[in-house]
N, C-alpha and C. Protein backbone atom coordinates (compact mmCIF):
# COMPACT_ATOMS: atom_id res chain seq x y z
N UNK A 1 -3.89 -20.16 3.21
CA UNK A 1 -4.39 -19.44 4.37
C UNK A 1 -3.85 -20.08 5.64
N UNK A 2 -3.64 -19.65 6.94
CA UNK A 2 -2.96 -19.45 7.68
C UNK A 2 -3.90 -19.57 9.05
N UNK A 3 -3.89 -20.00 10.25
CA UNK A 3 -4.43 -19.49 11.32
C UNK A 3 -5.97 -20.27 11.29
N UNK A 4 -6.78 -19.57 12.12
CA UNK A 4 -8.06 -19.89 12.46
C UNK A 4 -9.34 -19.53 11.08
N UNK A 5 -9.13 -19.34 9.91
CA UNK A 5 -9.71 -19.01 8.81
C UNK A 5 -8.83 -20.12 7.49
N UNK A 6 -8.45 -21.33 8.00
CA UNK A 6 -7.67 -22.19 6.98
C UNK A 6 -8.69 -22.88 7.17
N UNK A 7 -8.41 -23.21 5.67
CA UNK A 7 -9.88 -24.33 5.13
C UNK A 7 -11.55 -23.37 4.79
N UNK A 8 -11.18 -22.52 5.25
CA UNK A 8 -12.80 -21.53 4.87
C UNK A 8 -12.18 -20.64 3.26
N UNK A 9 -13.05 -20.54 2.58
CA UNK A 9 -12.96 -19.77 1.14
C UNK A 9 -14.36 -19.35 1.01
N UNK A 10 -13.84 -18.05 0.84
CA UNK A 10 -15.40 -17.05 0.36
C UNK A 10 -16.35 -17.55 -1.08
N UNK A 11 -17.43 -17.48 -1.64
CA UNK A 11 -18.29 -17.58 -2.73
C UNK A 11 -16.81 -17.23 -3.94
N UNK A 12 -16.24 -16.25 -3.81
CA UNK A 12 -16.02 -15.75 -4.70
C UNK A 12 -14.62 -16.40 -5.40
N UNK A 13 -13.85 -17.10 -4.30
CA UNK A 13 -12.84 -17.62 -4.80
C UNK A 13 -13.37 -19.31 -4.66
N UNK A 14 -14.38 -19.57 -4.51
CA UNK A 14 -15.13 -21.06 -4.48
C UNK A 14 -15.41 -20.75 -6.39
N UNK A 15 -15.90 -19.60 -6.94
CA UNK A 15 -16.24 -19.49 -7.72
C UNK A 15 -15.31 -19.22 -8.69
N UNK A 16 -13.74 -18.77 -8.47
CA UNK A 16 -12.75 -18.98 -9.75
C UNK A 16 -12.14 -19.97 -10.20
N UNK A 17 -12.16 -20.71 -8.86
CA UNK A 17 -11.65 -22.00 -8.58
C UNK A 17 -12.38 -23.05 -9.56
N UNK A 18 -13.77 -23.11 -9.47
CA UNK A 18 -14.20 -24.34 -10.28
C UNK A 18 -15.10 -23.51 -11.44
N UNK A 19 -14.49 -22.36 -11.95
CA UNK A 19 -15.17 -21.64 -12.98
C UNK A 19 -16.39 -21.33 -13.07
N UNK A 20 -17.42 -21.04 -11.81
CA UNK A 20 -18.41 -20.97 -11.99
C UNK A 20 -19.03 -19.50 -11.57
N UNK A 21 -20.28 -19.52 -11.61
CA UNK A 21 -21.08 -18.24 -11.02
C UNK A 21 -20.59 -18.26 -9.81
N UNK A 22 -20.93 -17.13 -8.62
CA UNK A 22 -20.48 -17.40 -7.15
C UNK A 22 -22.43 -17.08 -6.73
N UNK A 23 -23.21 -16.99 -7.83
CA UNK A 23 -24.61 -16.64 -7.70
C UNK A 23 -25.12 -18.43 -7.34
N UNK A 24 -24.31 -19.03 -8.55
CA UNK A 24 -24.82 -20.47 -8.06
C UNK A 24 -24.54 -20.83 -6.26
N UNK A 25 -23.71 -20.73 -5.88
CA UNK A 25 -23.59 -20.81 -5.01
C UNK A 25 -24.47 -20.73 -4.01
N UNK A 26 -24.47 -19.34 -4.09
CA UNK A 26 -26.31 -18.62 -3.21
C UNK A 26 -27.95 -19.15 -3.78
N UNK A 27 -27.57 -19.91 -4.81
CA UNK A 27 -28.61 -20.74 -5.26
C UNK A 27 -28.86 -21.97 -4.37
N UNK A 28 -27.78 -22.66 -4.02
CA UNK A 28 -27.52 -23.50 -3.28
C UNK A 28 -27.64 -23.29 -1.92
N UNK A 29 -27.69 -22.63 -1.43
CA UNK A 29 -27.78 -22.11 0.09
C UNK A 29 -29.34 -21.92 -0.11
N UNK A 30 -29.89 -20.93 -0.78
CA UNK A 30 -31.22 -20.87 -0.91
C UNK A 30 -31.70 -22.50 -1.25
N UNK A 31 -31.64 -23.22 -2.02
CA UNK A 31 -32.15 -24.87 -1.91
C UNK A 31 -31.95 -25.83 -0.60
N UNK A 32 -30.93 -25.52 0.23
CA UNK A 32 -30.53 -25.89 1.34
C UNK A 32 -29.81 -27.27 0.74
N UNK A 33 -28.76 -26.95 -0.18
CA UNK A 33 -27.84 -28.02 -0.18
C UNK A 33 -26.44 -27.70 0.64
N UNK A 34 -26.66 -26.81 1.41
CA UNK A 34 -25.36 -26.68 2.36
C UNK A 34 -26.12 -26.64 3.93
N UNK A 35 -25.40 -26.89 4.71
CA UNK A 35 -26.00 -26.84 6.42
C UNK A 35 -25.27 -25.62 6.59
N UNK A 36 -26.03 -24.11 6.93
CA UNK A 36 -26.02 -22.93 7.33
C UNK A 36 -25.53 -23.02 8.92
N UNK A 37 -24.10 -22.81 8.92
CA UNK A 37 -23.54 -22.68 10.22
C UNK A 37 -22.59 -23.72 10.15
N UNK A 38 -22.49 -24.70 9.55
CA UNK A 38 -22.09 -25.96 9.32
C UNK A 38 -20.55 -25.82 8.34
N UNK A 39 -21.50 -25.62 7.18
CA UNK A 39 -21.08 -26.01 6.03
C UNK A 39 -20.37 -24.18 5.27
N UNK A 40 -21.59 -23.43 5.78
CA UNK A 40 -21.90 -22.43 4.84
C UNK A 40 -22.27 -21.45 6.31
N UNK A 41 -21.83 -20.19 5.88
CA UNK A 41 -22.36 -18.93 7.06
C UNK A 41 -21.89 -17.42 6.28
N UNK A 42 -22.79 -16.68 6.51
CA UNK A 42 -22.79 -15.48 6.14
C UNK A 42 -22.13 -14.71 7.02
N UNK A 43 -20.80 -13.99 6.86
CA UNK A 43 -20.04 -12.60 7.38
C UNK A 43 -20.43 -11.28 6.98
N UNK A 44 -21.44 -10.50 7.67
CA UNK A 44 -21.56 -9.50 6.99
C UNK A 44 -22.01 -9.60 5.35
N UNK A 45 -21.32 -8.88 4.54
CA UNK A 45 -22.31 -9.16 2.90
C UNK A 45 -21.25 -10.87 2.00
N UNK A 46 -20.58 -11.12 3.06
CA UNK A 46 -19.52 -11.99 2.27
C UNK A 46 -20.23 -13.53 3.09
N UNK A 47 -19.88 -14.44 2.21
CA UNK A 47 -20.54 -16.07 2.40
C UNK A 47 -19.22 -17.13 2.44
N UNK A 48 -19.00 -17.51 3.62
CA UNK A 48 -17.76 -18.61 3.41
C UNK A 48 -18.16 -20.18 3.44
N UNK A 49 -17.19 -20.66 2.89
CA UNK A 49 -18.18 -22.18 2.83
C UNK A 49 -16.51 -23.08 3.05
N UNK A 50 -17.09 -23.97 4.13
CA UNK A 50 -15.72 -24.83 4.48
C UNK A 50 -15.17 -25.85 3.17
N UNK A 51 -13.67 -25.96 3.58
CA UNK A 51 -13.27 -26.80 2.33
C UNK A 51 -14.00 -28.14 2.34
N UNK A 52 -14.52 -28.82 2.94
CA UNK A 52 -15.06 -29.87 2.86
C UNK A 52 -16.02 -29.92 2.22
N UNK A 53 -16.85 -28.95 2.75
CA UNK A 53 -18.16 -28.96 1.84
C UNK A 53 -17.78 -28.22 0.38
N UNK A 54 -16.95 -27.86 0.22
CA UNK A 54 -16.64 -27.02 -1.17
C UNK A 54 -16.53 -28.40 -2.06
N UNK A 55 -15.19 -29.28 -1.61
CA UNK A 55 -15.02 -30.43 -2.37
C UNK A 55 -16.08 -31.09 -2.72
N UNK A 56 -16.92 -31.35 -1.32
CA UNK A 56 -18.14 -32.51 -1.51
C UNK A 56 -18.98 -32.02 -2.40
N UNK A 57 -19.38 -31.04 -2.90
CA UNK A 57 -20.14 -30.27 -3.66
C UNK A 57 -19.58 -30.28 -4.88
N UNK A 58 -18.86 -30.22 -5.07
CA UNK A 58 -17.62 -29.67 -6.98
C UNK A 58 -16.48 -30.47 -7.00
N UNK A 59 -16.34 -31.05 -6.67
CA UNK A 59 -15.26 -32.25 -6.26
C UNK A 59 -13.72 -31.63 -5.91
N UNK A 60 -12.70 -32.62 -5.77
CA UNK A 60 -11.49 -32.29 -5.48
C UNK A 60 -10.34 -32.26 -6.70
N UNK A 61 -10.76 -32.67 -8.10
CA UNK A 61 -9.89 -32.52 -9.10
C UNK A 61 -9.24 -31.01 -9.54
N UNK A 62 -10.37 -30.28 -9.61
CA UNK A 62 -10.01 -28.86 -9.96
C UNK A 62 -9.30 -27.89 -8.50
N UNK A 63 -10.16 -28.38 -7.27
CA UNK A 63 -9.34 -27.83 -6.37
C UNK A 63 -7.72 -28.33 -6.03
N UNK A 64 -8.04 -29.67 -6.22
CA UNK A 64 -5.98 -30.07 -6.14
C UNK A 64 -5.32 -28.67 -6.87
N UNK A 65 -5.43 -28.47 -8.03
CA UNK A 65 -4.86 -28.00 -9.01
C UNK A 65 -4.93 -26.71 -8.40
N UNK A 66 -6.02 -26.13 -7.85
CA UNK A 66 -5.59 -24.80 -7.22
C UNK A 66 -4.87 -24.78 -6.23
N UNK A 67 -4.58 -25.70 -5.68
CA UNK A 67 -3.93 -25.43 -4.50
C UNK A 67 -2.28 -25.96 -5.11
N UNK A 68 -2.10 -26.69 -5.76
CA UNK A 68 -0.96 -27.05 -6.46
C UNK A 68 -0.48 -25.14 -7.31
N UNK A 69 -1.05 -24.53 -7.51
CA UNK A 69 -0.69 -22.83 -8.38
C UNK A 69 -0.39 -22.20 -6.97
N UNK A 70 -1.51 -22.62 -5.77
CA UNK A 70 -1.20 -21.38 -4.54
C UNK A 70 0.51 -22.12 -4.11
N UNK A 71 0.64 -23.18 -4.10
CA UNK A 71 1.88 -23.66 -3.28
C UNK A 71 3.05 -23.36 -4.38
N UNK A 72 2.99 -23.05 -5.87
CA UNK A 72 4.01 -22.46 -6.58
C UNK A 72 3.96 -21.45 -6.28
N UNK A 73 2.69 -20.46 -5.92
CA UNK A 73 3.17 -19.06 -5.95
C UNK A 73 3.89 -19.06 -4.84
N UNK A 74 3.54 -19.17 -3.93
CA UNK A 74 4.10 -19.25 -2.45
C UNK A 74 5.99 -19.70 -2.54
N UNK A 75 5.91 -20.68 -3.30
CA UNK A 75 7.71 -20.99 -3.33
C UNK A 75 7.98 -20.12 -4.43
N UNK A 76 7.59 -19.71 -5.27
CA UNK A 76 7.96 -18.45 -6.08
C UNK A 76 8.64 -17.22 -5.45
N UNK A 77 7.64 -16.73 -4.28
CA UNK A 77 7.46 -15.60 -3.51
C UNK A 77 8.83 -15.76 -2.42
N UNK A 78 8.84 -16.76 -1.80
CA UNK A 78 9.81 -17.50 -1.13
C UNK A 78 11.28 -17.55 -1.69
N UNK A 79 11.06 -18.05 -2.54
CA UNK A 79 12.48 -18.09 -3.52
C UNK A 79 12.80 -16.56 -4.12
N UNK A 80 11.97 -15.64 -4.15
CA UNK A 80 12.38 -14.24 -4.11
C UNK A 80 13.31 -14.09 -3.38
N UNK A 81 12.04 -13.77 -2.25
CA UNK A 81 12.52 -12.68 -1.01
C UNK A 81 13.68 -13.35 -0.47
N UNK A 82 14.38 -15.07 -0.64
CA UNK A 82 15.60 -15.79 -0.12
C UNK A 82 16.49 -14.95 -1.05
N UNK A 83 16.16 -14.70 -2.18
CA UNK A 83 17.67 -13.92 -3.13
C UNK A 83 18.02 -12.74 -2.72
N UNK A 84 16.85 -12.02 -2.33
CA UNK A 84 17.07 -10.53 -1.86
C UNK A 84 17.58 -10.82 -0.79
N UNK A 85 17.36 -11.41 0.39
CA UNK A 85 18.26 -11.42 1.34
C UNK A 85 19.61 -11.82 1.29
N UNK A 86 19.73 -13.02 0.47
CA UNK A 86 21.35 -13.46 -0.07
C UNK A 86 22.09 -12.53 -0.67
N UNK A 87 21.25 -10.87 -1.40
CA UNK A 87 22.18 -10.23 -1.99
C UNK A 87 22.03 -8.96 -1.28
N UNK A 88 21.28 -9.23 0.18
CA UNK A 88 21.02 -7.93 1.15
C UNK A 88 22.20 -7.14 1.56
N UNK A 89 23.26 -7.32 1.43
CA UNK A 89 24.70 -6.73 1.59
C UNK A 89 24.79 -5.45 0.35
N UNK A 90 24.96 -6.19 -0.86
CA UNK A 90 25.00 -5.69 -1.64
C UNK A 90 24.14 -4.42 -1.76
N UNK A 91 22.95 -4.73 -1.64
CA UNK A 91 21.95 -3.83 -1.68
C UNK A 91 21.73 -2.65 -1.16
N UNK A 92 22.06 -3.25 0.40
CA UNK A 92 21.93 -2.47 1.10
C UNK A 92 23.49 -1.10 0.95
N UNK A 93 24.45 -1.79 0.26
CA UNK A 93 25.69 -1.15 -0.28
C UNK A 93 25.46 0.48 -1.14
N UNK A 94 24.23 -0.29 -2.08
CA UNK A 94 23.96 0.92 -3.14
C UNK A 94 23.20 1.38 -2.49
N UNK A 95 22.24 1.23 -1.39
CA UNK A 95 21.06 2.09 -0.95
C UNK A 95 21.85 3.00 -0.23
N UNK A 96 22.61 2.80 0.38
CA UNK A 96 23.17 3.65 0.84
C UNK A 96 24.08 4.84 0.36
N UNK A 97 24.48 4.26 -0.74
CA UNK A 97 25.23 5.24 -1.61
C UNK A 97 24.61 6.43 -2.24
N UNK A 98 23.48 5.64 -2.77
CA UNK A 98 22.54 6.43 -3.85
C UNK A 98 21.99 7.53 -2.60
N UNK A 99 21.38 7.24 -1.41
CA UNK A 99 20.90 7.82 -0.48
C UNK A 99 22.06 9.07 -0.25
N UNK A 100 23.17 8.81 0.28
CA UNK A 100 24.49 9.90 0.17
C UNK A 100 24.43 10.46 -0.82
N UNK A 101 24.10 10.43 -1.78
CA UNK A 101 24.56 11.45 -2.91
C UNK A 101 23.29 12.28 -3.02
N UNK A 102 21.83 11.27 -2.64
CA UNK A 102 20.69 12.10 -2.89
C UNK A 102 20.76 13.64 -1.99
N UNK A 103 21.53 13.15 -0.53
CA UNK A 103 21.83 14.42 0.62
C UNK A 103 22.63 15.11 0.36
N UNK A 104 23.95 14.72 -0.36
CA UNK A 104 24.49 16.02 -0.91
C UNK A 104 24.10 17.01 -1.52
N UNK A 105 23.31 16.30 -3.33
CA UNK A 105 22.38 17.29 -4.05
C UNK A 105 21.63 17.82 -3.34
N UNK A 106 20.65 17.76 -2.49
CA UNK A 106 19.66 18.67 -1.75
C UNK A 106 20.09 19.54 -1.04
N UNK A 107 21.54 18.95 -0.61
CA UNK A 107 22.29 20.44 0.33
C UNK A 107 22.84 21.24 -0.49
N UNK A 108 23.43 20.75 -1.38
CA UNK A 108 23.86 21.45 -2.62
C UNK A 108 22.55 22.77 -2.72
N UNK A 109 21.42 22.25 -3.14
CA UNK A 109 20.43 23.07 -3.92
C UNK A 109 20.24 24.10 -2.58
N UNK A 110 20.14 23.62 -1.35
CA UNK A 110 19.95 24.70 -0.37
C UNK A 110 21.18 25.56 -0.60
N UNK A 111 22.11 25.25 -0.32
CA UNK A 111 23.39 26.19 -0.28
C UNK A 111 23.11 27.18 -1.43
N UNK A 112 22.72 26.75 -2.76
CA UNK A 112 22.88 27.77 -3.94
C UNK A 112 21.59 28.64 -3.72
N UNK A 113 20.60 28.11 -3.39
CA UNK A 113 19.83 29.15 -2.75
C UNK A 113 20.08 30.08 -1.76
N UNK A 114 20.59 29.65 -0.82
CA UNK A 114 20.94 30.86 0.28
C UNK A 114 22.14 31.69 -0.34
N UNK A 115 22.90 31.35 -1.31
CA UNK A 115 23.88 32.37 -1.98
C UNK A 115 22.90 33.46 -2.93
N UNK A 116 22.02 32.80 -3.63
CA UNK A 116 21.23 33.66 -4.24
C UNK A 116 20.65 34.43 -3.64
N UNK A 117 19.34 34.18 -2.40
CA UNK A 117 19.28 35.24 -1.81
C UNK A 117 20.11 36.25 -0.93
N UNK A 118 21.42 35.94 -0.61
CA UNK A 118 22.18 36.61 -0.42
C UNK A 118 22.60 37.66 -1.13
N UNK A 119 22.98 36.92 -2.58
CA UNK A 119 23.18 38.20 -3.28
C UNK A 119 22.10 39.35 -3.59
N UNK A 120 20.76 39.12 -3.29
CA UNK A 120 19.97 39.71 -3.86
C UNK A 120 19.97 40.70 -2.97
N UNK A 121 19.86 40.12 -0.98
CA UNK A 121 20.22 41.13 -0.42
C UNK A 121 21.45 41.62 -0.68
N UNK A 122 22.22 41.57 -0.46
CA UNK A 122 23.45 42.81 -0.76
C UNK A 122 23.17 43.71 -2.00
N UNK A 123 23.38 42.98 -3.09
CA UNK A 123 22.66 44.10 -3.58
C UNK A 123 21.63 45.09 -3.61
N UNK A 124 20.83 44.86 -2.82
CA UNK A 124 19.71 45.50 -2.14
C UNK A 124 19.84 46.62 -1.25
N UNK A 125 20.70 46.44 -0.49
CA UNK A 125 21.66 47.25 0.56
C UNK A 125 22.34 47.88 -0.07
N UNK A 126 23.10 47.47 -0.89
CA UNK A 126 24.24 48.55 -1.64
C UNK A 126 23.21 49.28 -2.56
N UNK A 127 22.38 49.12 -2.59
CA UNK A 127 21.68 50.58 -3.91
C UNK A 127 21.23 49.60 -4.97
N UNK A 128 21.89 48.78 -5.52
CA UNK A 128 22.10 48.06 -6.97
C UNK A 128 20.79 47.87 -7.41
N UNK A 129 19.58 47.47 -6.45
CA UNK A 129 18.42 47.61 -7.12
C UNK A 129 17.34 48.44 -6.94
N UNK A 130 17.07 49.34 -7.76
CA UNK A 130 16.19 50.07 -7.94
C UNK A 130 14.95 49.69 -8.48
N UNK A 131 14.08 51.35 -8.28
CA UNK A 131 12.44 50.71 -8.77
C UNK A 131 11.75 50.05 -7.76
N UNK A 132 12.00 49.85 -6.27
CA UNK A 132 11.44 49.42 -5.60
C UNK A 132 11.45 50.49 -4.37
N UNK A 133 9.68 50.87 -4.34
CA UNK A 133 9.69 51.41 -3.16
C UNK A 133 9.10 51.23 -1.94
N UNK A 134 10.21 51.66 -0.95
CA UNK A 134 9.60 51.20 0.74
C UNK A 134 9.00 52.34 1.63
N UNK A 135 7.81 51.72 2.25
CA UNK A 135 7.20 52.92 3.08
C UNK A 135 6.96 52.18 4.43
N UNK A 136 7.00 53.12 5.09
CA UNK A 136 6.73 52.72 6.45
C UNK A 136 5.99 52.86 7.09
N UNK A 137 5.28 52.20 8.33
CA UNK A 137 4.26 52.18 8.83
C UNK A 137 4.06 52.54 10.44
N UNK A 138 3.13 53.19 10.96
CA UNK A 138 3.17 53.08 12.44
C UNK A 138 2.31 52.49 12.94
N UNK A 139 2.43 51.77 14.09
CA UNK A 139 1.30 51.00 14.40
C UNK A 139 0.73 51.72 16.32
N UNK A 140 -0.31 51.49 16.12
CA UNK A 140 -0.91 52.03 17.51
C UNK A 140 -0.87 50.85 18.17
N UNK A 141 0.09 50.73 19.65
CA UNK A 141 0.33 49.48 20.74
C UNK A 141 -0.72 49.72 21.52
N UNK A 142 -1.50 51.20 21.56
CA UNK A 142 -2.20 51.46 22.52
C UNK A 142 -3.87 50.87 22.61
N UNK A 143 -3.59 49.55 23.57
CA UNK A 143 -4.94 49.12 23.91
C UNK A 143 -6.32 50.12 24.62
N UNK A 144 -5.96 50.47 24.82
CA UNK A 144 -7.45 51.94 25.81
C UNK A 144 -7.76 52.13 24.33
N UNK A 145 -7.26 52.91 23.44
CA UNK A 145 -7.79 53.63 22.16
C UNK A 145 -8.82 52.23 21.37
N UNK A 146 -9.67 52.15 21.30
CA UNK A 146 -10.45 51.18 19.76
C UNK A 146 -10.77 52.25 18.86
N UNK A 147 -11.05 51.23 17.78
CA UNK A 147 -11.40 52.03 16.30
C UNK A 147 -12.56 51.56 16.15
């Protein structure tokens, strides 16, 4: 964690961390083994409890170790996103390609559409399709008249 919320952890990751209930926890607040405002404070329905008092409470063996998994994931994550950028050329090579061809096909599919309905009109015009009949309509522009 990062910023003005480093060193605070909610019940709930206090509670994966050293395998326990996150109810114990609120057991503990209810006994007053934490100083409320201090140690321990309620956000809305969520309960954060400073790293100090987390350790002093459950000790620091099991938390090393979590924080030793967060700092692999983190250079994990890191050591990603450094490859993707080292091969951002490349990438960006095929995105672009694949993207060009995606705009051709779609113009493609428009074009064969507007030939189709084309043909349908012309043939339409020239006679070619029958069985369809048109009637026409008149319409009254004249506002004074209501119905």
């Amino acid at each position: 964690m990062k910023g003005s919320f480093e060193g605070l952890y909610t019940f709930l990751e206090v509670a994966e961390i050293y395998g326990i209930d996150d109810s114990c926890l609120r057991k503990q607040v209810a006994r007053n083994k934490f100083v409320i405002g201090e140690e321990v404070k309620k956000m809305g329905r969520t309960w954060i409890i400073t790293e100090q008092a987390m350790v002093k409470s459950f000790g620091a063996l099991k938390f090393e170790e979590y924080k030793k998994k967060q700092q692999k994931k983190e250079q994990a994550k890191e050591k990603k996103l450094n490859g993707v950028y080292s091969n951002s050329g490349l990438n960006i090579q095929k995105i672009s390609k694949v993207s060009g061809q995606k705009r051709n096909r779609s113009s493609k599919k428009v074009h064969s559409m507007n030939e189709k309905e084309e043909k349908i009109r012309d043939s339409w015009v020239n006679g070619e399709i029958k069985g369809v009949e048109l009637k026409s309509f008149a319409f009254n522009t004249n506002d004074s008249e209501q119905i």
